[in-house]
N, C-alpha and C. Protein backbone atom coordinates (compact mmCIF):
# COMPACT_ATOMS: atom_id res chain seq x y z
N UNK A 1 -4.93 -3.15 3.86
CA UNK A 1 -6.11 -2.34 4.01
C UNK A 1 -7.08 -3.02 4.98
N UNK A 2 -7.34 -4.52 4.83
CA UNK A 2 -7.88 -5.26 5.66
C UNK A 2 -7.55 -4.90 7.21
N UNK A 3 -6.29 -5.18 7.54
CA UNK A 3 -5.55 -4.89 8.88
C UNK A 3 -6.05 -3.13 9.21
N UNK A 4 -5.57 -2.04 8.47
CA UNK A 4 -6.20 -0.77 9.13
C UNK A 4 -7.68 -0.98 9.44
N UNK A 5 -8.44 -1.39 7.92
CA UNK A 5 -9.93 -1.52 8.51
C UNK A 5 -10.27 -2.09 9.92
N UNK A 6 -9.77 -2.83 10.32
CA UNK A 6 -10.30 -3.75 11.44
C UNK A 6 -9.94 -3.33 12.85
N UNK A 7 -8.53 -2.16 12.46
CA UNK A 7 -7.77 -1.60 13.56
C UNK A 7 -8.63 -0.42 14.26
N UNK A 8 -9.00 0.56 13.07
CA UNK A 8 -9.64 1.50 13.10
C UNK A 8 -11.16 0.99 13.55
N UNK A 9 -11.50 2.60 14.82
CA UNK A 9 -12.20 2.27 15.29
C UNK A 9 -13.39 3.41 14.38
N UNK A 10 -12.54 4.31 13.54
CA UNK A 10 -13.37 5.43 12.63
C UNK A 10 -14.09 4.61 11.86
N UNK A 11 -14.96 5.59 11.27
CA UNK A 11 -15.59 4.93 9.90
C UNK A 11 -14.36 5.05 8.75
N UNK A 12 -13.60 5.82 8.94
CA UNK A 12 -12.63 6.94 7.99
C UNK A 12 -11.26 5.54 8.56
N UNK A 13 -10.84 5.45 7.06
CA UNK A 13 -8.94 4.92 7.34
C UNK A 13 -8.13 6.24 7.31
N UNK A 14 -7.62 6.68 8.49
CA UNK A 14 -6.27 7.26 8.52
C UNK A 14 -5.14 7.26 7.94
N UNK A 15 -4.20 8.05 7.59
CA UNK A 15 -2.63 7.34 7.03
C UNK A 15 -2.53 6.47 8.66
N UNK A 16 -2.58 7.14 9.49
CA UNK A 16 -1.64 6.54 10.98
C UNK A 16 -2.67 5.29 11.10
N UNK A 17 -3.22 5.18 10.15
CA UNK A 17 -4.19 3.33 10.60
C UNK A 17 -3.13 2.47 9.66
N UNK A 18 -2.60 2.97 8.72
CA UNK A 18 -1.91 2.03 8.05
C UNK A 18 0.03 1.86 8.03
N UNK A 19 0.45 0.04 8.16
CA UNK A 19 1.64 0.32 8.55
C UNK A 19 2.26 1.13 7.71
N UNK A 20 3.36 1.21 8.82
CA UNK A 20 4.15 2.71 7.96
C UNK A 20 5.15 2.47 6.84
N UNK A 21 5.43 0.82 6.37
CA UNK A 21 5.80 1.08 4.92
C UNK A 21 5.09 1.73 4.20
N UNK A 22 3.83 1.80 4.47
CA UNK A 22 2.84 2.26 3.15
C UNK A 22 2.98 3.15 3.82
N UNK A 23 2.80 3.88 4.53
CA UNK A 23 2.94 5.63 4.74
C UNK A 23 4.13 6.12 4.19
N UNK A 24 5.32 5.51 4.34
CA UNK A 24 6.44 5.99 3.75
C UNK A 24 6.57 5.46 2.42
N UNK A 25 5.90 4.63 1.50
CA UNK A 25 5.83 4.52 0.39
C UNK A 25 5.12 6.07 -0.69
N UNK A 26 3.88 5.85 -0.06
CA UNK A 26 3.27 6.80 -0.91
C UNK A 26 3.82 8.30 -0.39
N UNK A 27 4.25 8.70 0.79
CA UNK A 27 4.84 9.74 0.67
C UNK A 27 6.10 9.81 -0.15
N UNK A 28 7.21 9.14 -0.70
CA UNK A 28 7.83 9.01 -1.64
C UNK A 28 7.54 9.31 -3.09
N UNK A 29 6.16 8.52 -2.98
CA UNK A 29 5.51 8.78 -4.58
C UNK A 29 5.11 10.00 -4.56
N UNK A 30 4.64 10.82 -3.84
CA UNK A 30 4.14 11.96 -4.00
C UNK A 30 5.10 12.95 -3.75
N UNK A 31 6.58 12.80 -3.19
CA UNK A 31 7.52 13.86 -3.40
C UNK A 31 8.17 13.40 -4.39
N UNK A 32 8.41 12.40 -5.14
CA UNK A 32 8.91 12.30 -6.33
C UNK A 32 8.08 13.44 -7.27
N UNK A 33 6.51 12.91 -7.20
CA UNK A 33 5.62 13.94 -8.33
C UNK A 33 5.77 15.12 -8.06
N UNK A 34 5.86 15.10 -7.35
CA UNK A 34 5.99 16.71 -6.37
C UNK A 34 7.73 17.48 -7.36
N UNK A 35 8.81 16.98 -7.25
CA UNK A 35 9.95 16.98 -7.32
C UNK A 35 9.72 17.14 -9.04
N UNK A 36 8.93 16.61 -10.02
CA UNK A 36 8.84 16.00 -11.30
C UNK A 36 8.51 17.50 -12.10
N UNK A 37 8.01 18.32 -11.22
CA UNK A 37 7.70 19.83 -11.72
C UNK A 37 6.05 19.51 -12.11
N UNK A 38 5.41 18.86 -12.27
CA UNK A 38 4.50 18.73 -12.93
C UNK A 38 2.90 18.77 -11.70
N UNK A 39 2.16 19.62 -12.07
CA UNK A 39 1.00 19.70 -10.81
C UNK A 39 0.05 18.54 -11.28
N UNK A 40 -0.18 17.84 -12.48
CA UNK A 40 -0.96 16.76 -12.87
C UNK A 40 -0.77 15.86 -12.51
N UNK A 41 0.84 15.57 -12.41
CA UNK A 41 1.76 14.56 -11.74
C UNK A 41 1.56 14.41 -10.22
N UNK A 42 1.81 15.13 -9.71
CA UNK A 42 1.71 15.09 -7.90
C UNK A 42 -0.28 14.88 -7.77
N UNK A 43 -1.02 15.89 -8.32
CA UNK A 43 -2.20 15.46 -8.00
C UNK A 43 -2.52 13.70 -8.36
N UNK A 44 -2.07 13.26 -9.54
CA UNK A 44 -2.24 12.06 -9.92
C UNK A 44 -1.66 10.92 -8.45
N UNK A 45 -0.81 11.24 -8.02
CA UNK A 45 -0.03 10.30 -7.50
C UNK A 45 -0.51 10.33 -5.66
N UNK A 46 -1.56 11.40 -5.45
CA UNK A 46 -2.63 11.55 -4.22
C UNK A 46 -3.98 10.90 -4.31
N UNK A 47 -4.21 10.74 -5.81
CA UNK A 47 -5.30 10.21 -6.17
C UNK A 47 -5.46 8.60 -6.81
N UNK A 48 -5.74 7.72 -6.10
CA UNK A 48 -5.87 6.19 -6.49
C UNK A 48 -7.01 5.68 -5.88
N UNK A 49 -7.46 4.44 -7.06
CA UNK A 49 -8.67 4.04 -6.44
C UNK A 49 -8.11 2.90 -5.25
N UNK A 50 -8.87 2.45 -4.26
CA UNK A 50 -8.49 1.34 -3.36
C UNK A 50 -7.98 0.26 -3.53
N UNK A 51 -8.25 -0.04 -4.93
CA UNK A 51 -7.89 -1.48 -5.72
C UNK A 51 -6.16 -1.03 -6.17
N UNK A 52 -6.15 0.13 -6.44
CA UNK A 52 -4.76 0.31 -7.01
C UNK A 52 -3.51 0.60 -6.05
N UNK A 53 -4.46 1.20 -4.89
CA UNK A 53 -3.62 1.47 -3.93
C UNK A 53 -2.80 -0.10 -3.33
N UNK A 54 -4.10 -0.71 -3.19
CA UNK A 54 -3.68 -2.13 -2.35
C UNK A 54 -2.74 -2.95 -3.11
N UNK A 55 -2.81 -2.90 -4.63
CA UNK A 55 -2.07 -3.47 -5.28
C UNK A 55 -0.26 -2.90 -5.63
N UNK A 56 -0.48 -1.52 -5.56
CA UNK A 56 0.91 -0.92 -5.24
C UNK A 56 1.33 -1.23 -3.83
N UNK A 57 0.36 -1.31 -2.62
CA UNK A 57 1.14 -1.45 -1.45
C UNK A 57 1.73 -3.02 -1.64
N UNK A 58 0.88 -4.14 -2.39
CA UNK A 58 1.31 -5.74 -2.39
C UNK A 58 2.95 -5.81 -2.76
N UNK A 59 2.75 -4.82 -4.35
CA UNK A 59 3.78 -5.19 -4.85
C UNK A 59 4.87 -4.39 -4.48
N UNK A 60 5.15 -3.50 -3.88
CA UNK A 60 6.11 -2.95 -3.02
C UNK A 60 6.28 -3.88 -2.13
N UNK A 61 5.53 -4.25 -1.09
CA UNK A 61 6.10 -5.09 0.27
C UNK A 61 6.50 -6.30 -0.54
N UNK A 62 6.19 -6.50 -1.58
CA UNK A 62 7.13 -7.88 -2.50
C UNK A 62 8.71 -7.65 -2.70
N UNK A 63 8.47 -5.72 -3.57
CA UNK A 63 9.93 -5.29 -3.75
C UNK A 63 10.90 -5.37 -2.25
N UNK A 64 10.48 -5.12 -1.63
CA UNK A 64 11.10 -4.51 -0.50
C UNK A 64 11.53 -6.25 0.53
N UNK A 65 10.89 -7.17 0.05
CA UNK A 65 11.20 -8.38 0.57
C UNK A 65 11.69 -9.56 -0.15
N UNK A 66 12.59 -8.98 -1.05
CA UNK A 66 12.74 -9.40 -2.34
C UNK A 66 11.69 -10.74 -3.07
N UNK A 67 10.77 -10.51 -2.68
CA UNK A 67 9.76 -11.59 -2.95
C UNK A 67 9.09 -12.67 -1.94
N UNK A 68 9.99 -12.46 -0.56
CA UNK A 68 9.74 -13.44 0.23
C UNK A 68 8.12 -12.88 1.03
N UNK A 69 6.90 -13.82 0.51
CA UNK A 69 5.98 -13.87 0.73
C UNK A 69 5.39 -13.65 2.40
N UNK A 70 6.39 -14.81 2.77
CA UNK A 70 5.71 -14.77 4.60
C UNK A 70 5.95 -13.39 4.88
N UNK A 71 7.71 -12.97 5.06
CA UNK A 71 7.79 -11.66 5.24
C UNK A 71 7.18 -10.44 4.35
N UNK A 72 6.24 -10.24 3.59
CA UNK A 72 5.66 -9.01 2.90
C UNK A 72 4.42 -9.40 3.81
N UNK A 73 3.94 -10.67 3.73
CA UNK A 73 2.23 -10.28 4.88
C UNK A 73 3.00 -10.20 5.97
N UNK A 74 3.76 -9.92 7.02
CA UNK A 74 4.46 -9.76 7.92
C UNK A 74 4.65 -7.73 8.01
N UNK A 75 4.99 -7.52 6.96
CA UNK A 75 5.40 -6.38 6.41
C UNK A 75 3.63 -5.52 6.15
N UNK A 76 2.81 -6.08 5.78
CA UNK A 76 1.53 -5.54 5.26
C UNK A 76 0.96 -5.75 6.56
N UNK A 77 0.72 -6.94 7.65
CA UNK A 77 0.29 -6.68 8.60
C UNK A 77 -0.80 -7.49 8.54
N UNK A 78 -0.50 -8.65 7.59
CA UNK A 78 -2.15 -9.74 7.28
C UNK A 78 -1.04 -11.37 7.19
N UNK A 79 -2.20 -11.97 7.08
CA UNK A 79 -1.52 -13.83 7.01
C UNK A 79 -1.06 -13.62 5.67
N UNK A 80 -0.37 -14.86 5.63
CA UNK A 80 0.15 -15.05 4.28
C UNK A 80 -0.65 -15.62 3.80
N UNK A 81 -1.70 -16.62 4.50
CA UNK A 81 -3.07 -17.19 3.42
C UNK A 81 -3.51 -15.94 2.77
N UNK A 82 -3.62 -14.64 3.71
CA UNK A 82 -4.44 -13.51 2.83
C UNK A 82 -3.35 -12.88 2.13
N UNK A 83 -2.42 -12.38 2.28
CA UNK A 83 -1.54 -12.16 1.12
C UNK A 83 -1.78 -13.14 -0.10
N UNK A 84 -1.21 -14.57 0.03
CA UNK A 84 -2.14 -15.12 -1.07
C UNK A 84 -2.99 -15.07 -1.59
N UNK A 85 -3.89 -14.63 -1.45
CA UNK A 85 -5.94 -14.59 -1.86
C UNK A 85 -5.66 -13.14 -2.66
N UNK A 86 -4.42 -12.62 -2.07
CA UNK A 86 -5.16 -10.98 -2.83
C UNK A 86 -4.03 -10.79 -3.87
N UNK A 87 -2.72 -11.62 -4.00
CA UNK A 87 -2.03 -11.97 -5.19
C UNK A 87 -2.87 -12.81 -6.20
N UNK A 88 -3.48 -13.30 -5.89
CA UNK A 88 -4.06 -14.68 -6.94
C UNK A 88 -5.59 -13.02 -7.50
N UNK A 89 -5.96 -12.72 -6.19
CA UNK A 89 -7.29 -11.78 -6.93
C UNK A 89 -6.64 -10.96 -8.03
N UNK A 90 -5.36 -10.10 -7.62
CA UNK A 90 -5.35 -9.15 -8.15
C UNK A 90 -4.38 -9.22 -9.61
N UNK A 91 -3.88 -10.62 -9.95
CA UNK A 91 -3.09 -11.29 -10.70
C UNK A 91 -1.83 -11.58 -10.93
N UNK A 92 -1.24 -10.83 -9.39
CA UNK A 92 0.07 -10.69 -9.13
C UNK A 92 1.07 -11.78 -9.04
């Protein structure tokens, strides 16, 4: 989120400000809800606060790197000192 913020020249974050694992993450989550039959479900899964978002994007680029740290801030688009800082914040 750091990396779009700083990219973006809007006041507004874009999807296209953020890398596109996380674009293709949460579009997943939301055709799964979508797919689930349920309209509470899909609205739920459009709606997250910033803290939850960032923490689903952490721990995905973890899944997706089977844990290897350098490569997920590589993958998120920040240092691995700050990948660190926001595992240790967020208790991951």
């Amino acid at each position: 989120m750091e990396r779009a913020r700083l990219l973006t020249r809007a006041d507004v974050i874009l999807p296209d400000n953020l890398p596109s694992a996380v674009r293709l993450a949460v579009n997943r989550e939301v055709r799964d809800a979508e797919l689930d039959g349920s309209e509470d479900n899909a609205a739920a899964a459009q709606v997250q606060t910033l803290k939850e978002s960032e923490i689903a994007s952490l721990r995905r680029a973890l899944t997706i790197t089977d844990g290897n740290r350098t490569k997920a801030a590589e993958l998120l688009g920040i240092t691995r000192r700050g990948l660190l800082k926001k595992l240790k914040r967020f208790g991951i």
